[in-house]
PDB file of N, CA and C in Angstrom:
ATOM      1  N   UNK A   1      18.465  -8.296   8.348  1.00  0.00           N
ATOM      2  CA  UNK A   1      17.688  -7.102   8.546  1.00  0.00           C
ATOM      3  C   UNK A   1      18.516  -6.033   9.267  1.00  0.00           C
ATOM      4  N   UNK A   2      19.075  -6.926  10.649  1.00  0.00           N
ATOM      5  CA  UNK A   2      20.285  -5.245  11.185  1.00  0.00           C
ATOM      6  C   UNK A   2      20.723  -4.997  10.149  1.00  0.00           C
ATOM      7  N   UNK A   3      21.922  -5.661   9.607  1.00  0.00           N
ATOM      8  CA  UNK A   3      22.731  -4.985   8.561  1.00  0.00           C
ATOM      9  C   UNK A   3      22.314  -4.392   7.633  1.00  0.00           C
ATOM     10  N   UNK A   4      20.959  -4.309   6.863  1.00  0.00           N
ATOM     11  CA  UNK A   4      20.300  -3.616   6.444  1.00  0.00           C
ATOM     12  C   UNK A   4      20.261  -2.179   6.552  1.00  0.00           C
ATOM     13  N   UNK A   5      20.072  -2.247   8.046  1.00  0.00           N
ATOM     14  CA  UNK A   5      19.355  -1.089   8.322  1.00  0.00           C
ATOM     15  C   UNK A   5      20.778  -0.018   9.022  1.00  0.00           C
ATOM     16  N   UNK A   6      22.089  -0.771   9.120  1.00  0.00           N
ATOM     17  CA  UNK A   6      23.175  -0.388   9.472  1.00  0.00           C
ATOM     18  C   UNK A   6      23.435  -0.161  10.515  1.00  0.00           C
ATOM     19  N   UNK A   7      22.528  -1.555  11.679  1.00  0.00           N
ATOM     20  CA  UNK A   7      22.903  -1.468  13.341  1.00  0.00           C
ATOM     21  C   UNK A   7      23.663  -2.862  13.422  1.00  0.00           C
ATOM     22  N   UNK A   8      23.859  -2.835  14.646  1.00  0.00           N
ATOM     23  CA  UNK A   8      24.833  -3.860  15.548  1.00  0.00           C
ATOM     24  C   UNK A   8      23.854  -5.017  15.278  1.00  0.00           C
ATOM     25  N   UNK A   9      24.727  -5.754  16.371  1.00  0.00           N
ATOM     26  CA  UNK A   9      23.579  -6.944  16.492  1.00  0.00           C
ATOM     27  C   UNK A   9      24.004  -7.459  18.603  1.00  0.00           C
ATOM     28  N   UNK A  10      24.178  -5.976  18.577  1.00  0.00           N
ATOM     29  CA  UNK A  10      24.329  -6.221  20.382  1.00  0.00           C
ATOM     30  C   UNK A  10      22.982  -5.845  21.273  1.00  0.00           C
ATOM     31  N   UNK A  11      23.147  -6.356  21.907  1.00  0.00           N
ATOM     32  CA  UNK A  11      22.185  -5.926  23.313  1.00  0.00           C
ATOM     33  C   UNK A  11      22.856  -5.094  24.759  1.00  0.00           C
ATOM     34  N   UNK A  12      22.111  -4.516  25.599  1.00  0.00           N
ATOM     35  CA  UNK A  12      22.733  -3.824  26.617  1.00  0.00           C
ATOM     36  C   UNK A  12      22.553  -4.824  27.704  1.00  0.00           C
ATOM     37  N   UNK A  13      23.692  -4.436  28.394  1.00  0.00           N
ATOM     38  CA  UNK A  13      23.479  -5.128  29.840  1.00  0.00           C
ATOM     39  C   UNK A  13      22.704  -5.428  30.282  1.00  0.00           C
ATOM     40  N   UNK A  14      22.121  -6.374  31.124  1.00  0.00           N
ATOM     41  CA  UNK A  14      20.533  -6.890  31.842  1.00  0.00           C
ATOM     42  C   UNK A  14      20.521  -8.268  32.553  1.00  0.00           C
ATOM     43  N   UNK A  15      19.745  -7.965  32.896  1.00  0.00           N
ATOM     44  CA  UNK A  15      18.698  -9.480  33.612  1.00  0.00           C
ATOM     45  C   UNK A  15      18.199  -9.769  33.455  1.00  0.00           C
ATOM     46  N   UNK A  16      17.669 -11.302  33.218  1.00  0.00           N
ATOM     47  CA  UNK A  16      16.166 -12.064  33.426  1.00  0.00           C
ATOM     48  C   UNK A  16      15.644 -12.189  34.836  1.00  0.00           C
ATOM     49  N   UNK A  17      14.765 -12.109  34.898  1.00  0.00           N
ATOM     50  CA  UNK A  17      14.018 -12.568  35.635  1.00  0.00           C
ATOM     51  C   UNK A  17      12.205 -13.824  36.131  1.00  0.00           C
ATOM     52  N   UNK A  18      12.153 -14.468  36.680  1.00  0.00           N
ATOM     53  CA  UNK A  18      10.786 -14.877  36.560  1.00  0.00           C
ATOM     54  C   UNK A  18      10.489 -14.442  37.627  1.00  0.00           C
ATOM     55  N   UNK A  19       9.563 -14.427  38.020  1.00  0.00           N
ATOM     56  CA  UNK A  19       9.438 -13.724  39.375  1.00  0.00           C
ATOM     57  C   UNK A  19       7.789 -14.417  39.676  1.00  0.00           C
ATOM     58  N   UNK A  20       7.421 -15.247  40.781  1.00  0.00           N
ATOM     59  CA  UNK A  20       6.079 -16.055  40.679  1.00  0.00           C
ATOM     60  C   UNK A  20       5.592 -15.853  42.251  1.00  0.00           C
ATOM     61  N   UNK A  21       4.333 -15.226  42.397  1.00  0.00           N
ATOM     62  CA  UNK A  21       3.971 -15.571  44.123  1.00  0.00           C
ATOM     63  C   UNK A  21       2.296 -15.719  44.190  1.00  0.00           C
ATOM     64  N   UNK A  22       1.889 -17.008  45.706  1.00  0.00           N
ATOM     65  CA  UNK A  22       0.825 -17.102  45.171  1.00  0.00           C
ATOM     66  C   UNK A  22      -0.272 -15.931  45.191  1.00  0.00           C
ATOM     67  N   UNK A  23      -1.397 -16.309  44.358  1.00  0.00           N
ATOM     68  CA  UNK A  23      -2.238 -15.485  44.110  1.00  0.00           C
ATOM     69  C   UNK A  23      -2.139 -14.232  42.851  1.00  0.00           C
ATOM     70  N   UNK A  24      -0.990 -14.649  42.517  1.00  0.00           N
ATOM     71  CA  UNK A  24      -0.625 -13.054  41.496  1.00  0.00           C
ATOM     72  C   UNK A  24      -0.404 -14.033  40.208  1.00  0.00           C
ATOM     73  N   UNK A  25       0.256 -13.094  39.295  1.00  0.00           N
ATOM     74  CA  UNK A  25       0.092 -13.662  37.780  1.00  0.00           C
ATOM     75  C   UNK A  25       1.820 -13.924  37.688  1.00  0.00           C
ATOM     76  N   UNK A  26       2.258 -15.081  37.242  1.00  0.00           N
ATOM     77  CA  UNK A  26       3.886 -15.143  37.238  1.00  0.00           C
ATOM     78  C   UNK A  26       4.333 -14.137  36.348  1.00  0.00           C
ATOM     79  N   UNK A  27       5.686 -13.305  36.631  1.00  0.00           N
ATOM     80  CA  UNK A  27       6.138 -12.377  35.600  1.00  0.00           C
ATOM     81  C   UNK A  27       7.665 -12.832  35.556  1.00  0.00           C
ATOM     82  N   UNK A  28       7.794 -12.780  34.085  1.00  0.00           N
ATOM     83  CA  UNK A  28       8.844 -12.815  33.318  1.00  0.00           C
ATOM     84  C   UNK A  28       9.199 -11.402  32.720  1.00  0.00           C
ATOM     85  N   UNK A  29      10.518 -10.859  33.180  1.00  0.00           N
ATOM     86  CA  UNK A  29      10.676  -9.634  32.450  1.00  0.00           C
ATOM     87  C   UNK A  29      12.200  -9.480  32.420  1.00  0.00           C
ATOM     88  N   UNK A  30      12.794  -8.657  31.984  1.00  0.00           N
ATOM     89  CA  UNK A  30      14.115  -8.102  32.454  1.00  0.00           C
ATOM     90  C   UNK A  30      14.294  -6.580  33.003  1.00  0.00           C
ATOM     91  N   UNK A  31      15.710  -6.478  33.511  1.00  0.00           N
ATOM     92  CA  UNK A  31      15.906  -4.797  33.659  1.00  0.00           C
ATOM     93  C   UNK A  31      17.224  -4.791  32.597  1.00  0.00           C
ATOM     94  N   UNK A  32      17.435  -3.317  32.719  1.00  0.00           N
ATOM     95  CA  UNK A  32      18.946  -2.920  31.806  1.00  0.00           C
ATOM     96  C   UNK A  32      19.278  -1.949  32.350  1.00  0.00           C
ATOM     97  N   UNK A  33      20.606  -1.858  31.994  1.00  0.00           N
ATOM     98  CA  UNK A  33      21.526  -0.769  32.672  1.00  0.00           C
ATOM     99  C   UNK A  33      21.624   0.129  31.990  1.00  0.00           C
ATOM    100  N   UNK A  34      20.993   1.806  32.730  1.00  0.00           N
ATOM    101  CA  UNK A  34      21.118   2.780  31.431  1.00  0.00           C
ATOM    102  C   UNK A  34      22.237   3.227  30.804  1.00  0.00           C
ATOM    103  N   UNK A  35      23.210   2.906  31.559  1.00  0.00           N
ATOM    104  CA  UNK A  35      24.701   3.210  31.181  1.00  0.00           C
ATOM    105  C   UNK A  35      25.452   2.499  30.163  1.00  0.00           C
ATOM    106  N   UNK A  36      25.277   1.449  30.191  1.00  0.00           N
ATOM    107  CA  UNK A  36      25.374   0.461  28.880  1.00  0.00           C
ATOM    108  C   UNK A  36      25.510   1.203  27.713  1.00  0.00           C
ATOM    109  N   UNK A  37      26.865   1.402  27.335  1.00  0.00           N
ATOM    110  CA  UNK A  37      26.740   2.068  25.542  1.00  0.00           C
ATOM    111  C   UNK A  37      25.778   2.321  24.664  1.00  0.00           C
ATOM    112  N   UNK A  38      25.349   0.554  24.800  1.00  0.00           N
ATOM    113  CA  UNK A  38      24.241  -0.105  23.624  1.00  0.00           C
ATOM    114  C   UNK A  38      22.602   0.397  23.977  1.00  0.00           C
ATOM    115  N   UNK A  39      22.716   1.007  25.192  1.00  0.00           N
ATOM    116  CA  UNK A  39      21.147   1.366  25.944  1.00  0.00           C
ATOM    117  C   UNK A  39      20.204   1.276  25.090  1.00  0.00           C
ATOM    118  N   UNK A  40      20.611   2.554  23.854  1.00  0.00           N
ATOM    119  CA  UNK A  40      19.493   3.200  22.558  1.00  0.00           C
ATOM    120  C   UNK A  40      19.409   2.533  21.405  1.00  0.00           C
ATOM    121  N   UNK A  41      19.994   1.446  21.771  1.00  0.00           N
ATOM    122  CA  UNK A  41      20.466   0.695  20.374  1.00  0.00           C
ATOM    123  C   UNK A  41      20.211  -0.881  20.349  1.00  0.00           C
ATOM    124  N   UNK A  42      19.317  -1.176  21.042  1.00  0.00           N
ATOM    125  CA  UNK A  42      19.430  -2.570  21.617  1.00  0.00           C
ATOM    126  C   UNK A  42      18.894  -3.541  20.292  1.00  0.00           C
ATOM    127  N   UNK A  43      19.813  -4.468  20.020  1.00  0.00           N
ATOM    128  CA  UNK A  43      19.287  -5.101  18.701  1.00  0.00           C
ATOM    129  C   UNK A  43      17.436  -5.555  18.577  1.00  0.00           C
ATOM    130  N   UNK A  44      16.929  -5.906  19.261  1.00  0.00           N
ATOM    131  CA  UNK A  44      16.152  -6.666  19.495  1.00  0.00           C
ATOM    132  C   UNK A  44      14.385  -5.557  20.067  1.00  0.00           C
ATOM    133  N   UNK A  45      14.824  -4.069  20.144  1.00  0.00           N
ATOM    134  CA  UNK A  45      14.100  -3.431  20.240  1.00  0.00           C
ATOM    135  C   UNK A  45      13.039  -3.947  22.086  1.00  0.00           C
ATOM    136  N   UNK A  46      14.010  -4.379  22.975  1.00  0.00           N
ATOM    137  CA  UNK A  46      13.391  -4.379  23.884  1.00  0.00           C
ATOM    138  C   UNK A  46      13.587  -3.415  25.165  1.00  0.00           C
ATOM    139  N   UNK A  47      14.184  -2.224  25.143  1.00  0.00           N
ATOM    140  CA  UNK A  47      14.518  -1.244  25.753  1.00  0.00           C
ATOM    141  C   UNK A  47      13.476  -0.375  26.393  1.00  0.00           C
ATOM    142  N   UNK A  48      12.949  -0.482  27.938  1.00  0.00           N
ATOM    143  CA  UNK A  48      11.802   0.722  27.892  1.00  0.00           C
ATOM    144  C   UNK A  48      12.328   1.501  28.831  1.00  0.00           C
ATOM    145  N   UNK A  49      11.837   2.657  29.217  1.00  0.00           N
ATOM    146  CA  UNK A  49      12.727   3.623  30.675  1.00  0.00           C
ATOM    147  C   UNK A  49      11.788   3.029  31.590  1.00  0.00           C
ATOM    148  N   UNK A  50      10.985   1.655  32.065  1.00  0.00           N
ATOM    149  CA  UNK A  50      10.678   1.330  33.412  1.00  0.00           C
ATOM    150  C   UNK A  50      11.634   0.129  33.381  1.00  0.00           C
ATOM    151  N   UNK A  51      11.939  -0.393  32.591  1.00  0.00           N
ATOM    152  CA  UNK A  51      12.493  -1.608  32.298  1.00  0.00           C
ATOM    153  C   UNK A  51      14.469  -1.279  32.655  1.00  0.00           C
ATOM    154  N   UNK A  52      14.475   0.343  33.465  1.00  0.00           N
ATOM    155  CA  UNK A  52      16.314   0.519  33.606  1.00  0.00           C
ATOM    156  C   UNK A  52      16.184   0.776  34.660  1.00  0.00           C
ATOM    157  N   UNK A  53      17.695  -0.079  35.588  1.00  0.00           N
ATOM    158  CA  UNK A  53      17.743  -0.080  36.830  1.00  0.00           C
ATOM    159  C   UNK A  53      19.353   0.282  37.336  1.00  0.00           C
ATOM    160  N   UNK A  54      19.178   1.194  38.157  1.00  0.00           N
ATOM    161  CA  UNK A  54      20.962   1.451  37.952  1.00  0.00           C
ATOM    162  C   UNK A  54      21.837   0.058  38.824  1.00  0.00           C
ATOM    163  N   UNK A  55      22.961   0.200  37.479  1.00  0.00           N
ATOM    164  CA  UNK A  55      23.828  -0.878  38.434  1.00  0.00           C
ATOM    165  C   UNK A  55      25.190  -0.218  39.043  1.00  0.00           C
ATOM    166  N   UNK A  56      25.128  -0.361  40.431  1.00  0.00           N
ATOM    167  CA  UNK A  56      26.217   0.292  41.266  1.00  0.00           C
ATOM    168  C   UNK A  56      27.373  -0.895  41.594  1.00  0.00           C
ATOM    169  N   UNK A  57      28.562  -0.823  41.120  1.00  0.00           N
ATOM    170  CA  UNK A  57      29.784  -1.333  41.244  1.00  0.00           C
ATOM    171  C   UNK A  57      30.036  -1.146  42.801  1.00  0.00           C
ATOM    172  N   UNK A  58      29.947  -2.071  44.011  1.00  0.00           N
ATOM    173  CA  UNK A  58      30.178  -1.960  45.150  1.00  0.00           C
ATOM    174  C   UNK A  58      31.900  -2.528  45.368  1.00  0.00           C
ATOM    175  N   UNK A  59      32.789  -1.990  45.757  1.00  0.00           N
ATOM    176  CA  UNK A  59      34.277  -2.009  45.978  1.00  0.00           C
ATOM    177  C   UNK A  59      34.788  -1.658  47.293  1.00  0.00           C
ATOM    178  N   UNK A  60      33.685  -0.800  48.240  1.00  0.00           N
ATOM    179  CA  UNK A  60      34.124  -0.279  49.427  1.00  0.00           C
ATOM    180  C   UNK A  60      34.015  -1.353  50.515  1.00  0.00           C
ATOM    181  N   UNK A  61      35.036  -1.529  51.510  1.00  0.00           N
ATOM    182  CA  UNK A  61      35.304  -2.652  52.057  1.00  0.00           C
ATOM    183  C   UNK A  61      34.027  -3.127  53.213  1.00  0.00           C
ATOM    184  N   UNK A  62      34.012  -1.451  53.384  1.00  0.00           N
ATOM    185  CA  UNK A  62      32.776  -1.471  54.642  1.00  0.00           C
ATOM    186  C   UNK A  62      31.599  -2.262  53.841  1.00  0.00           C
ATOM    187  N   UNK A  63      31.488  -1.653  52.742  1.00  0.00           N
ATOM    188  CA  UNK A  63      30.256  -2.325  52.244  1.00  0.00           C
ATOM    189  C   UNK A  63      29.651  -3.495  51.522  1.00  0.00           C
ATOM    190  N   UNK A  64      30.733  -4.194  51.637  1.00  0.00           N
ATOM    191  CA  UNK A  64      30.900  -4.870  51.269  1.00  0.00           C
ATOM    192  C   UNK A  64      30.877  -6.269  52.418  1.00  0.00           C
ATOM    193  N   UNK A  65      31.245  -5.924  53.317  1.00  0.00           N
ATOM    194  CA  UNK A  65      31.002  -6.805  54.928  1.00  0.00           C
ATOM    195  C   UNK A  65      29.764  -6.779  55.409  1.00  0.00           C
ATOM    196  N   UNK A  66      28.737  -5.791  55.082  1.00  0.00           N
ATOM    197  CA  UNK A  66      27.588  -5.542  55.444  1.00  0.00           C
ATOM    198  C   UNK A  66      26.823  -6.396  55.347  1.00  0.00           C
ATOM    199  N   UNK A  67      26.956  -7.138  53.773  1.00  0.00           N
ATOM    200  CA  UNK A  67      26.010  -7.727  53.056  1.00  0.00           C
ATOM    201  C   UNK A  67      26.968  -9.304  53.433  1.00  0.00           C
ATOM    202  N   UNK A  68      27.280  -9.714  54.058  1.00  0.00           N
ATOM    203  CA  UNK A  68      28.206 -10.828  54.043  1.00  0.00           C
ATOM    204  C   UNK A  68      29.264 -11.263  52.714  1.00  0.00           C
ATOM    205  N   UNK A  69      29.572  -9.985  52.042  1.00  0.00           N
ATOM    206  CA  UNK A  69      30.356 -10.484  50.671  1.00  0.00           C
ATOM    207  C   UNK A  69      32.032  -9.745  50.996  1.00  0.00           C
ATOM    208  N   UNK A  70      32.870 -10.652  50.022  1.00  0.00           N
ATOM    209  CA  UNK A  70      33.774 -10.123  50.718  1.00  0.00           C
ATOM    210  C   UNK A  70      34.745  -9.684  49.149  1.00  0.00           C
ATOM    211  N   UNK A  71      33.815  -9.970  48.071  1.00  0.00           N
ATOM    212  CA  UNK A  71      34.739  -9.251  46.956  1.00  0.00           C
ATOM    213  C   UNK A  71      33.295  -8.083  46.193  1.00  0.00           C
ATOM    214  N   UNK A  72      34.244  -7.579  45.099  1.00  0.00           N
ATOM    215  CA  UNK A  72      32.897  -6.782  44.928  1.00  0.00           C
ATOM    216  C   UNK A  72      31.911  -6.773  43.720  1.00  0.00           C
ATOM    217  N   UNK A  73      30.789  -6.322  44.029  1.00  0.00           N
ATOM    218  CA  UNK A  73      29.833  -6.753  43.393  1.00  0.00           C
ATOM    219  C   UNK A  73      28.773  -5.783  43.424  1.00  0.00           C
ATOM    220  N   UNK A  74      27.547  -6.253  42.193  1.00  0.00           N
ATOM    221  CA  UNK A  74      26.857  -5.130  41.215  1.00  0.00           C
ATOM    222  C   UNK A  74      25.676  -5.022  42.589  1.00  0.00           C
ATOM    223  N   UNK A  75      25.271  -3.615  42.882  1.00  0.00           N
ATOM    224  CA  UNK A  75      24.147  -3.814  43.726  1.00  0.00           C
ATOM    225  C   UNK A  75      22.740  -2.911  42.529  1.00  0.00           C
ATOM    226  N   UNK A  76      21.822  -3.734  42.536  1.00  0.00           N
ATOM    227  CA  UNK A  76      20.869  -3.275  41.772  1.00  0.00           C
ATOM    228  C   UNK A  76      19.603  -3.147  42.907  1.00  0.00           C
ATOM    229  N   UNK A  77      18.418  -2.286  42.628  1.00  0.00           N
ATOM    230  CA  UNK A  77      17.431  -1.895  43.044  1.00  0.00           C
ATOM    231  C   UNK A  77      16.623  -1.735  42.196  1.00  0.00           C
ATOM    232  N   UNK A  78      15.434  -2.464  41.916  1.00  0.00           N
ATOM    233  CA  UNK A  78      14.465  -2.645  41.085  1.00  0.00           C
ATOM    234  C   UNK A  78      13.085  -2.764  41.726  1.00  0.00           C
ATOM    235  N   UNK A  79      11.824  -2.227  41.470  1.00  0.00           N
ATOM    236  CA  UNK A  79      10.362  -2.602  41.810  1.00  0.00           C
ATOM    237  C   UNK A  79       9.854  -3.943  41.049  1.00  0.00           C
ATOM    238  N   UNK A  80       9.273  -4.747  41.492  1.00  0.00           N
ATOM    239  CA  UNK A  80       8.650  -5.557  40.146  1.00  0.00           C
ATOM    240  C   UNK A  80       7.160  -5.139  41.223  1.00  0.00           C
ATOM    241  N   UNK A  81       6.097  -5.095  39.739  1.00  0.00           N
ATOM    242  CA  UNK A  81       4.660  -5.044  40.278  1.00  0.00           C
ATOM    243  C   UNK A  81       4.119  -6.034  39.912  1.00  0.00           C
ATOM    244  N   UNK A  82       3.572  -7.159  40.612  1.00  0.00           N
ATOM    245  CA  UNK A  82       3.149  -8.216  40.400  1.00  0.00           C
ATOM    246  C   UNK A  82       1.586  -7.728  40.416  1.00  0.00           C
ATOM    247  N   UNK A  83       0.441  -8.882  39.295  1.00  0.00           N
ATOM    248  CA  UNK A  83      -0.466  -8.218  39.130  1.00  0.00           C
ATOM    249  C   UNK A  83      -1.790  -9.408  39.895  1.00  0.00           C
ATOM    250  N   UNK A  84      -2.769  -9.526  40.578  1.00  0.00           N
ATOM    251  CA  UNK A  84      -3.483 -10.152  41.271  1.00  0.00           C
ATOM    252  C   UNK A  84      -3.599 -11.435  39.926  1.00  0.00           C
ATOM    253  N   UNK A  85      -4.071 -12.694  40.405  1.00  0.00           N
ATOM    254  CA  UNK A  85      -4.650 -13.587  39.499  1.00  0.00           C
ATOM    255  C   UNK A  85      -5.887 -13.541  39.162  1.00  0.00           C
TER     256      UNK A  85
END
């Protein structure tokens, strides 16, 4: 069917997640990175603009000691809304 239609067969950058606490409903979702080439193009048609979370390349030394890490790494910031049971 991609090739059909004359797309890839890639996906953009992301995460899974499950995410479970009591009293609420367990959620399974992902985020994606809007920067990702593939953003608009995602094979699989699962792309939404609540579903993108920026990913920041952390390299600065200070900031990197902050967090107890000492090489560098993706810092993401995401909401999840968990919904009552």
């Amino acid at each position: 069917m991609l090739a059909a239609l004359g797309w890839h067969c890639y996906r953009p950058a992301h995460l899974h997640y499950i995410i479970s606490a009591e009293g609420y409903k367990s959620l399974t979702t992902h985020i994606f990175d809007p920067d990702d080439p593939n953003i608009h193009s995602d094979a699989v048609f699962g792309v939404k603009e609540s579903l993108m979370a920026k990913f920041d390349w952390i390299e600065d030394l200070s900031s990197m000691e902050a967090p107890g890490k000492t090489t560098p790494f993706y810092h993401v910031i995401h909401d999840f809304i968990l919904v009552h049971a």
